[in-house]
Protein backbone atom coordinates (compact mmCIF):
# COMPACT_ATOMS: atom_id res chain seq x y z
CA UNK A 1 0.00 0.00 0.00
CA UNK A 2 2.92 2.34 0.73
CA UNK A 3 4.44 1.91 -2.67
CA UNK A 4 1.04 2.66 -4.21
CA UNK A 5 0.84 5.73 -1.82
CA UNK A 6 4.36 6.67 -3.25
CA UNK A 7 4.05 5.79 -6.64
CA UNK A 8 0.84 7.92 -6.35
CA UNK A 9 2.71 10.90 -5.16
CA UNK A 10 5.32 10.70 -7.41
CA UNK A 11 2.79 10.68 -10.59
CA UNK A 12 0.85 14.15 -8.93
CA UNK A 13 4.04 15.76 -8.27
CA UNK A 14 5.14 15.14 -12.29
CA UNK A 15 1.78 16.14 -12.99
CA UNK A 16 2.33 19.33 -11.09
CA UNK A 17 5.84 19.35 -12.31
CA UNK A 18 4.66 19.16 -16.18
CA UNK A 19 1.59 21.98 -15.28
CA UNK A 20 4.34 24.45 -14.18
CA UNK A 21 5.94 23.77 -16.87
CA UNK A 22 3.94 24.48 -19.38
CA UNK A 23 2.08 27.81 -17.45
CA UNK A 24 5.73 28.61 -17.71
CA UNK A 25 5.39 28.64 -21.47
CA UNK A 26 2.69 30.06 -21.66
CA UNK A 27 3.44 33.03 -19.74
CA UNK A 28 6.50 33.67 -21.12
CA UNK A 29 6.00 33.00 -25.19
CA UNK A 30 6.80 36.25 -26.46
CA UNK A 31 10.57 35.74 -24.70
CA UNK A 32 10.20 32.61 -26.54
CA UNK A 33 9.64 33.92 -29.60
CA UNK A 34 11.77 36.45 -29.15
CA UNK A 35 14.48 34.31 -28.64
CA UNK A 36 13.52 32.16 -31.39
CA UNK A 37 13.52 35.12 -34.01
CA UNK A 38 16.67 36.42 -33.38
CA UNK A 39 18.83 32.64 -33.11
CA UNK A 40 16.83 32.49 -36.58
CA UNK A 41 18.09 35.81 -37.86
CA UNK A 42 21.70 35.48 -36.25
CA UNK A 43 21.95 32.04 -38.32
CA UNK A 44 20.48 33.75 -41.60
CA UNK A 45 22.60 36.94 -41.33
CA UNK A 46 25.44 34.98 -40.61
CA UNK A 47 26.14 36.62 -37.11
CA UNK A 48 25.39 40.28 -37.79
CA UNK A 49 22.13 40.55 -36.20
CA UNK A 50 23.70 40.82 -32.56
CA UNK A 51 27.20 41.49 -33.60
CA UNK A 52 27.57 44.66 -30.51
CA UNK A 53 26.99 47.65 -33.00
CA UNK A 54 23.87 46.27 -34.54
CA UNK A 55 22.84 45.46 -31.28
CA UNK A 56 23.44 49.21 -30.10
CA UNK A 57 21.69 50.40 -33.03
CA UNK A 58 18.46 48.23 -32.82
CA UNK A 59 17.99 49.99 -29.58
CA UNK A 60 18.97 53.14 -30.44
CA UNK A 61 16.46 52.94 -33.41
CA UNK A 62 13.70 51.20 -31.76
CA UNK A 63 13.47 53.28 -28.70
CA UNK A 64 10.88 55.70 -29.58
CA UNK A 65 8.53 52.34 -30.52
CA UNK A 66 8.89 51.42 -27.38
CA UNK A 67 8.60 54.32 -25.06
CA UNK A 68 5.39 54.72 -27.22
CA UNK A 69 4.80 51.40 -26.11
CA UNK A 70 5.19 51.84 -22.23
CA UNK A 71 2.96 54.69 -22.85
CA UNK A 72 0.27 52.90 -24.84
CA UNK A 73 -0.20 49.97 -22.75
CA UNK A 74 -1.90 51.82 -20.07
CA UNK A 75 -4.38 52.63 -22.24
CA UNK A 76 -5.11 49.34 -23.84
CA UNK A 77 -5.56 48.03 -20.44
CA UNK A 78 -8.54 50.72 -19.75
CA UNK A 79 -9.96 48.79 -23.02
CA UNK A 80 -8.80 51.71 -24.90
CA UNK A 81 -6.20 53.09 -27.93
CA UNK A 82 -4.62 55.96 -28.78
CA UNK A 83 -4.43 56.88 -32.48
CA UNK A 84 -2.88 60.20 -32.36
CA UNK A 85 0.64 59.53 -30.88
CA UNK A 86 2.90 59.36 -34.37
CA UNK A 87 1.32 62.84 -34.95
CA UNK A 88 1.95 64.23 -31.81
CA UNK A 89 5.52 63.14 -31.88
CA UNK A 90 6.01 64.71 -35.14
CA UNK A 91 4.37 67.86 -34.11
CA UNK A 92 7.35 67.44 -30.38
CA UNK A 93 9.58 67.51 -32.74
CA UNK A 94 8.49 70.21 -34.91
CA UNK A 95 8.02 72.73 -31.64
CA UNK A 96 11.92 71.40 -30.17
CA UNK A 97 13.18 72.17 -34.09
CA UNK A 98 11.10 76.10 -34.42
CA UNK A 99 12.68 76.66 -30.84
CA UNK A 100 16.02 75.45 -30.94
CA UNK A 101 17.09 75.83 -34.39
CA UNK A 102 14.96 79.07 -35.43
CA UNK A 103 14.42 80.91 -32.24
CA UNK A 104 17.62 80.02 -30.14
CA UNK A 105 15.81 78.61 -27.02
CA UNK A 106 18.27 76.99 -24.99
CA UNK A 107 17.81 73.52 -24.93
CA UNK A 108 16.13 72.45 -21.16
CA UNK A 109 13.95 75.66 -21.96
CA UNK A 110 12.33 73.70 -25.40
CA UNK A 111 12.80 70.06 -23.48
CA UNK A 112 10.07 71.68 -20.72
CA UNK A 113 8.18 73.34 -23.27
CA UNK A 114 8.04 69.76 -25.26
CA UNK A 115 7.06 68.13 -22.15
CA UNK A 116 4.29 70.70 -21.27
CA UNK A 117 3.20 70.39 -25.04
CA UNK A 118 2.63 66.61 -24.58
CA UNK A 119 0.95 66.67 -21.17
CA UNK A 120 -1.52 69.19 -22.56
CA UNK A 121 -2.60 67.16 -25.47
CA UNK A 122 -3.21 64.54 -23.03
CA UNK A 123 -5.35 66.50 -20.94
CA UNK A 124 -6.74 67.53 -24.18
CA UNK A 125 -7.72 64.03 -25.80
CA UNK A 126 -8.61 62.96 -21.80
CA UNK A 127 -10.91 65.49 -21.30
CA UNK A 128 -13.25 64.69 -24.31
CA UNK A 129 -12.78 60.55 -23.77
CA UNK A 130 -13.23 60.53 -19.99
CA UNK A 131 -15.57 63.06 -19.43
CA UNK A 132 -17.99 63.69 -22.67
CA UNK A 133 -17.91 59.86 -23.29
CA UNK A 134 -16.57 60.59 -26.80
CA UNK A 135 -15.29 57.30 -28.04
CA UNK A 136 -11.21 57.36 -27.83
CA UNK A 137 -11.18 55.80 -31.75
CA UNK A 138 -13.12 58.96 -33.09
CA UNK A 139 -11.10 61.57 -30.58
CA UNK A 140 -7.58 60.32 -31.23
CA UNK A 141 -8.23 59.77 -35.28
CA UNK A 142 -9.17 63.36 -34.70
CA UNK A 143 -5.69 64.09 -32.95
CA UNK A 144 -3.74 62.32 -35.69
CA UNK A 145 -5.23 64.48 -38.21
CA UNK A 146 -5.06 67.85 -35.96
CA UNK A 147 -1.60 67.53 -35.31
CA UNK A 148 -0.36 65.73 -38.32
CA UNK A 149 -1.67 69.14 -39.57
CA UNK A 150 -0.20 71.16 -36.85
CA UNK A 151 2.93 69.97 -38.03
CA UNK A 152 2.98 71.16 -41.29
CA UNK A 153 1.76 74.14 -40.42
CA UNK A 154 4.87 75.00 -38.03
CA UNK A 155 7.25 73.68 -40.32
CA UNK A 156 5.77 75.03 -43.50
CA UNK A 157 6.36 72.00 -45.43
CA UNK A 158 10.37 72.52 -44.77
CA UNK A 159 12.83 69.86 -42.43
CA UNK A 160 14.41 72.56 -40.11
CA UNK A 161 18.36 70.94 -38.51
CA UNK A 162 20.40 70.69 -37.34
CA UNK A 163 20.17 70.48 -33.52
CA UNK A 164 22.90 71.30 -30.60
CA UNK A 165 24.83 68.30 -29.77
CA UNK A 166 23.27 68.50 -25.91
CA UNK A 167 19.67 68.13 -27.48
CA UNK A 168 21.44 64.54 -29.38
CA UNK A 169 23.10 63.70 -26.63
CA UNK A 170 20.19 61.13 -25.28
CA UNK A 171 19.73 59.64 -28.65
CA UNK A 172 23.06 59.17 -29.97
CA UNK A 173 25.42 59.22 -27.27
CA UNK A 174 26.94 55.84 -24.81
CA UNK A 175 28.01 55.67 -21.12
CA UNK A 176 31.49 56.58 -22.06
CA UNK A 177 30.59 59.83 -23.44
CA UNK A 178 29.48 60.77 -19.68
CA UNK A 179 32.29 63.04 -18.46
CA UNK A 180 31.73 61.33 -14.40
CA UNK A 181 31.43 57.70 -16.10
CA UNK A 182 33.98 57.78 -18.94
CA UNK A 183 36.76 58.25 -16.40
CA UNK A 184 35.53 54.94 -14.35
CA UNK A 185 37.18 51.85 -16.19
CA UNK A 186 34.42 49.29 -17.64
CA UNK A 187 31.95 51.45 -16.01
CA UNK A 188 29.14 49.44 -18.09
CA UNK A 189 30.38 46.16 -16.62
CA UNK A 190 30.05 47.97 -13.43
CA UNK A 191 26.09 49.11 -14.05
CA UNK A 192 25.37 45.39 -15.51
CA UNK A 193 26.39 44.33 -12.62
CA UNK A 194 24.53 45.98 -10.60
CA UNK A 195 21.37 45.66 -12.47
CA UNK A 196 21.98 42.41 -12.08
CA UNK A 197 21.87 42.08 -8.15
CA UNK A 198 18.80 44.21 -8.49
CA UNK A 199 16.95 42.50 -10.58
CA UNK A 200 18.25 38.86 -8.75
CA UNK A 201 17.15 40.22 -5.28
CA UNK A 202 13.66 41.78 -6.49
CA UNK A 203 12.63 38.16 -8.28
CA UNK A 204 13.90 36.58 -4.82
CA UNK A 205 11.90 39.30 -2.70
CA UNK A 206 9.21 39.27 -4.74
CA UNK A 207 9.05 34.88 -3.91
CA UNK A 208 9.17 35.64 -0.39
CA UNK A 209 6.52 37.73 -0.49
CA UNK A 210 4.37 35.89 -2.29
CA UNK A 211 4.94 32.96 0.11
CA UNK A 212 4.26 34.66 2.79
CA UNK A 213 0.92 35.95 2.02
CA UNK A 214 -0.53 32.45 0.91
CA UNK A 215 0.08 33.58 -2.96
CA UNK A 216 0.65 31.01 -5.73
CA UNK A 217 4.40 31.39 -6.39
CA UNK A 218 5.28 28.62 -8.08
CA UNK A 219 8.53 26.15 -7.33
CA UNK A 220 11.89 27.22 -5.45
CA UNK A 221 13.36 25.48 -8.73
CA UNK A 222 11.84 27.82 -11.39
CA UNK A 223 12.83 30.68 -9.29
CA UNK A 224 16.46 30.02 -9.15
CA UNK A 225 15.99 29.14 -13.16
CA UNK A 226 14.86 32.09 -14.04
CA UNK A 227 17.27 34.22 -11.52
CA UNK A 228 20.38 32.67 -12.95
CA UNK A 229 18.96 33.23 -16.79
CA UNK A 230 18.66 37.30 -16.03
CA UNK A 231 21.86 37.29 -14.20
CA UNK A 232 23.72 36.09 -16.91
CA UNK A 233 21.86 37.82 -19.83
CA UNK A 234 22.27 40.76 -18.02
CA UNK A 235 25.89 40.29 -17.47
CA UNK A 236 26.75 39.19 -20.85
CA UNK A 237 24.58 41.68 -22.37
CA UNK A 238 26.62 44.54 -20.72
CA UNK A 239 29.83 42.84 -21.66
CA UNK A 240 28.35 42.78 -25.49
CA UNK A 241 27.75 46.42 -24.79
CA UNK A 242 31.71 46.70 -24.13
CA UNK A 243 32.47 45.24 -27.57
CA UNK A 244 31.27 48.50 -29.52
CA UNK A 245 30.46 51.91 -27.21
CA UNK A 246 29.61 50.61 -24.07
CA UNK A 247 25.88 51.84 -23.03
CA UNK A 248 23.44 53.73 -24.63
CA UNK A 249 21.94 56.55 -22.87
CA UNK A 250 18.79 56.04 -24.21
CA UNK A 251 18.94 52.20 -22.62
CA UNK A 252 19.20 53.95 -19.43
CA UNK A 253 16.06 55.80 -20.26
CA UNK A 254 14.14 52.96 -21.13
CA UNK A 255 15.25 50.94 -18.40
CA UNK A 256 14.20 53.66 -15.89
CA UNK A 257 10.81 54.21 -17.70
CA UNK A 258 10.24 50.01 -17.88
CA UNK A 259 11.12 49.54 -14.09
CA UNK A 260 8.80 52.99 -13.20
CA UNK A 261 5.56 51.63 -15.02
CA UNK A 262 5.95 48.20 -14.19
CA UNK A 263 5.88 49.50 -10.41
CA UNK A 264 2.88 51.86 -10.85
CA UNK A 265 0.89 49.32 -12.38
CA UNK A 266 1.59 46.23 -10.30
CA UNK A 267 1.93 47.95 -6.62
CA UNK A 268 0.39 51.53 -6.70
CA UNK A 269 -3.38 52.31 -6.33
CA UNK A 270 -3.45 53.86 -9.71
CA UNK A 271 -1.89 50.81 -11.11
CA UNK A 272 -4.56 48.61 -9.92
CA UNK A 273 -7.49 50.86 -10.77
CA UNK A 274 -6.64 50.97 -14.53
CA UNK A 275 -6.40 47.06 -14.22
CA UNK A 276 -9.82 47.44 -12.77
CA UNK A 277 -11.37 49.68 -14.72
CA UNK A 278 -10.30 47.88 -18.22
CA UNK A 279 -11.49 44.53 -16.44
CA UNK A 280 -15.09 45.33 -15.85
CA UNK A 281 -15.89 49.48 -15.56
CA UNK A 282 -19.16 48.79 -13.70
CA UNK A 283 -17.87 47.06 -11.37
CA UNK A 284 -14.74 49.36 -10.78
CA UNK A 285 -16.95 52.42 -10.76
CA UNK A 286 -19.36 50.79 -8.23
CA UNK A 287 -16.33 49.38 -5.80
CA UNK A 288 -15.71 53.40 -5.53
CA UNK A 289 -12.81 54.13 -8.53
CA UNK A 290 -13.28 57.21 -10.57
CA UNK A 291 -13.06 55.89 -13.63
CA UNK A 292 -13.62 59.24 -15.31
CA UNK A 293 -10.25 60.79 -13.69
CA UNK A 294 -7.88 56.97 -14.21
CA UNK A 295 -9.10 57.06 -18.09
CA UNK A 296 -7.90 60.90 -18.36
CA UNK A 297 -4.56 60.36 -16.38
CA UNK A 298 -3.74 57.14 -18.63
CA UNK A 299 -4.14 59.72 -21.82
CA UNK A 300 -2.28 62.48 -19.58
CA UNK A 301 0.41 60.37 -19.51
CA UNK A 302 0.20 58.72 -22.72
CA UNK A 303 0.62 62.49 -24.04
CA UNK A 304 3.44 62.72 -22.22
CA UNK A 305 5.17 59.51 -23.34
CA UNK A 306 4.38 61.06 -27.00
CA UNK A 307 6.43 64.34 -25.98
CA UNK A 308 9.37 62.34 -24.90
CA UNK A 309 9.29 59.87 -27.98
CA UNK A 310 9.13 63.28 -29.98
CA UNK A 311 12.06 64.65 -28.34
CA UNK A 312 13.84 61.10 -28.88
CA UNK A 313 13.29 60.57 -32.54
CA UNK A 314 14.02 63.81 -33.62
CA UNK A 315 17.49 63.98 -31.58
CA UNK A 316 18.51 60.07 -33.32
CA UNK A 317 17.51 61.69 -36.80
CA UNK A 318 19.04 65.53 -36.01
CA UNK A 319 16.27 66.96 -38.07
CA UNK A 320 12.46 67.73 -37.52
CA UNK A 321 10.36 67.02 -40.81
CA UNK A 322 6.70 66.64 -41.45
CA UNK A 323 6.44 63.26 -42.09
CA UNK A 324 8.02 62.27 -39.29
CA UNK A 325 5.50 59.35 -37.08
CA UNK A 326 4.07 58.41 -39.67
CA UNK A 327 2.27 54.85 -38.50
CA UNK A 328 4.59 54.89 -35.13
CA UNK A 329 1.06 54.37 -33.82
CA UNK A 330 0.42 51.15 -35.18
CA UNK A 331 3.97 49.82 -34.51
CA UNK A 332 3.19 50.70 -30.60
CA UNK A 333 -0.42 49.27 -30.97
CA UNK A 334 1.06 45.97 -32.29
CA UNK A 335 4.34 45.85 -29.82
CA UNK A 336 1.18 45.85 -26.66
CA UNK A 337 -0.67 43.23 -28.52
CA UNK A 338 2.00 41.13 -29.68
CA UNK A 339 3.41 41.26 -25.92
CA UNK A 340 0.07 39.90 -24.46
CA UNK A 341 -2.10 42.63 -23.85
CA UNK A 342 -5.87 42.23 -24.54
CA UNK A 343 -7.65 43.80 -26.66
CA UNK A 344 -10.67 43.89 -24.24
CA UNK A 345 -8.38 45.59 -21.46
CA UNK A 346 -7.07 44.40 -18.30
CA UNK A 347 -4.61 42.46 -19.69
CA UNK A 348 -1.39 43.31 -20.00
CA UNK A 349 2.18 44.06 -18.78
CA UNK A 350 4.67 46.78 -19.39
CA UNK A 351 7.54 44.33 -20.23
CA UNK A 352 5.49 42.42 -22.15
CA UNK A 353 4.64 45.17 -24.45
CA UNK A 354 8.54 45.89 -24.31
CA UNK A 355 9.44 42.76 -25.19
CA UNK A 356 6.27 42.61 -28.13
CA UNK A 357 7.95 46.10 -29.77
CA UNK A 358 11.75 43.90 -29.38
CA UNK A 359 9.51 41.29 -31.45
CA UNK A 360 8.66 44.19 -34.03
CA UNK A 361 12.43 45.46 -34.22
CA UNK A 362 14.21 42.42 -34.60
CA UNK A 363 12.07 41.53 -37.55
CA UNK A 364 12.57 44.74 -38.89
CA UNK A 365 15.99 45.13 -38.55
CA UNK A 366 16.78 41.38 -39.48
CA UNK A 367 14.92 41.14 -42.77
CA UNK A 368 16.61 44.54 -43.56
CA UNK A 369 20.11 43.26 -43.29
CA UNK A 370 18.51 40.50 -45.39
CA UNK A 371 17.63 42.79 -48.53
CA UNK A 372 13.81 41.67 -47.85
CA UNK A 373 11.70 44.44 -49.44
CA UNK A 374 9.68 46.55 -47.50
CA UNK A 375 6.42 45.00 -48.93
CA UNK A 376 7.26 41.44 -47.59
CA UNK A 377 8.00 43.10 -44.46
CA UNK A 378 5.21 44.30 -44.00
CA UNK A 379 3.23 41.06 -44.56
CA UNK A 380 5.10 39.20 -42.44
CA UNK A 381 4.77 41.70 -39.55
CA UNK A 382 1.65 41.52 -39.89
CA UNK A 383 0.85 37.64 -39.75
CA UNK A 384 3.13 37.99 -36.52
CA UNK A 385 1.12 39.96 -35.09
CA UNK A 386 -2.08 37.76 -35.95
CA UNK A 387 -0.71 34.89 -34.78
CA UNK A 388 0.39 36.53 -31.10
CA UNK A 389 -3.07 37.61 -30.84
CA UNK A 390 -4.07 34.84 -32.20
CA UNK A 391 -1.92 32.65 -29.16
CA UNK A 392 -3.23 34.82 -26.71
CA UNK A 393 -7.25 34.00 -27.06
CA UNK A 394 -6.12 30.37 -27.08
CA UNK A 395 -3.97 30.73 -23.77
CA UNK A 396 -7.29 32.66 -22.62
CA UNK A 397 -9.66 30.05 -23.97
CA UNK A 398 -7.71 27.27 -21.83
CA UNK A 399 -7.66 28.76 -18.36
């Protein structure tokens, strides 16, 4: 009977086991995939894809797309999108240009004026969402055609450059070029590193935690798995880093804005409520949230992501010109959806959407250094992006 009793055990613990296993995979298919697309595109490239400067410029070149996307995500998750923000960057990066180039603004004078710019339209688009009830599909489609017109307008149909190297200096410079850090030997080792013990001890905190309050956490095992896998990416990756400039400032940017959203939406109040209010806005409203005032901070702040984007891709290109943003929306859109956001709302995570705009770049920047013509690209981005969608209501559909 004892043997039966163990053999018994045994069986429900590889049950378990094989469960945990495949949650795992589950919840983390876009890394997956991600790491699946660029082994794929390393082999076909014949090692250029992460040879260090590529690497350095994927970022560098993707990091508008994905501050868009850190901004955008909030308002998916309220069940909502944001049409406008490829306009309003252009229109950022019009006002920095008229300032800095034509009127001789100095450049943390036009960087708050930017800023101010972006929170405004925010407040703008939030007001007539939140508070008139005006679908956010019909005000933002507005916004994309106001200030893809505003744009113009200030530019008069001209590109105005070049700017100040202070206003590049986010968008084109490395660690090195830091005055403080270039004088500090292997000063990116140094910051991997310490990422690295951050990031170790806040997976290992956030276990304990769990634990302690009775929550799901899963097994010791996969912790330690998954603690040793960001240790040594994040190591390595800064070492890679080493090979060409060392760090890009605008890394440092993005890793500041990834770790600042993540913790507003998973431990502060207004994190929660925008979870709430995308999962069931009755039922929010009724528990006691004003819905009204979380829907017009998420556009606030999605104007003010916009802003910053603006000020980003205009400092990597040196120039302001009208077309600039064009369909930056729908790559930010896509990186949230592809990274397991729903589009229902209340689904959704900041690195996920992070790691869904990585999906986007990689792709574009691999069939580039394949010759693949922009057409085919295109496609295919699109059938990636129905297919992650696609993988998401199935995932859904099984829980």
């Amino acid at each position: 009977m004892k043997d039966v009793i163990s053999a018994q055990g045994a069986g429900n613990e590889a049950l378990i086991s094989k469960a945990s296993f495949v949650g795992f995979v589950r919840k983390y298919a876009m890394f997956v995939a991600l790491i699946f697309i660029v082994i794929l595109f390393e082999f076909l490239t014949d090692g250029v894809l992460l040879a260090p400067m590529n690497v350095s410029k994927l970022i560098m070149q993707n990091s508008y797309i994905l501050i868009l996307a850190v901004g955008m995500l909030p308002c998916i998750l309220t069940g909502d999108i944001d049409l406008s923000v490829g306009s309003v960057l252009a229109v950022v990066g019009a006002i920095a240009a008229t300032m800095i180039v034509q009127q001789g603004f100095s450049v943390p004078v036009t960087v708050a004026a930017c800023l101010a710019f972006g929170l405004l339209v925010g407040a703008w688009q939030g007001f007539w969402i939140a508070f008139v009830r005006v679908p956010s599909f019909i005000v933002t489609l507005a916004g994309m055609l106001i200030f893809r017109g505003m744009t113009m307008v200030i530019l008069d149909g001209n590109t105005l450059s070049p700017f100040p190297d202070s206003y590049q200096f986010i968008a084109q410079k490395f660690l090195v070029d830091i005055p403080l850090f270039a004088a500090i030997p292997m000063s990116t080792m140094i910051v991997g590193v310490l990422v690295a013990v951050f990031a170790a001890y806040m997976f290992i905190h956030n276990y304990n935690q769990k634990v302690k309050y009775g929550i799901p956490a899963g097994s010791r095992t996969m912790l330690f798995v998954k603690v040793a896998v960001v240790v040594a990416v994040t190591i390595f990756a800064a070492y890679w880093f080493t090979q060409f400039k060392g760090l890009p400032i605008i890394l440092i940017l993005l890793a500041a804005l990834i770790a600042i959203y993540s913790f507003v939406c998973n431990r502060m109040v207004i994190g929660r409520h925008i979870y709430a209010l995308g999962g069931n806005e009755n039922a929010a409203r009724l528990s006691g949230i004003k819905t009204k005032w979380v829907r017009f901070l998420v556009f606030v702040n999605m104007g003010l992501m916009a802003a910053v984007a603006g000020l980003v891709f205009s400092a990597r290109l040196n120039c302001a010109a009208p077309s600039a943003g064009v369909s930056f929306e729908l790559d930010a859109i896509a990186a949230c959806y592809i990274g397991g956001a729903s589009a229902t709302g209340g689904i959704g995570t900041i690195v996920g959407a992070v790691v869904g705009g990585l999906v986007m770049g990689t792709l574009n920047n691999g069939m580039s250094i394949l010759g693949i013509g922009i057409d085919w690209q295109q496609m295919i981005k699109g059938l990636v992006l129905l297919a992650a969608v696609a993988f998401d209501i199935y995932n859904q559909s099984k829980k």
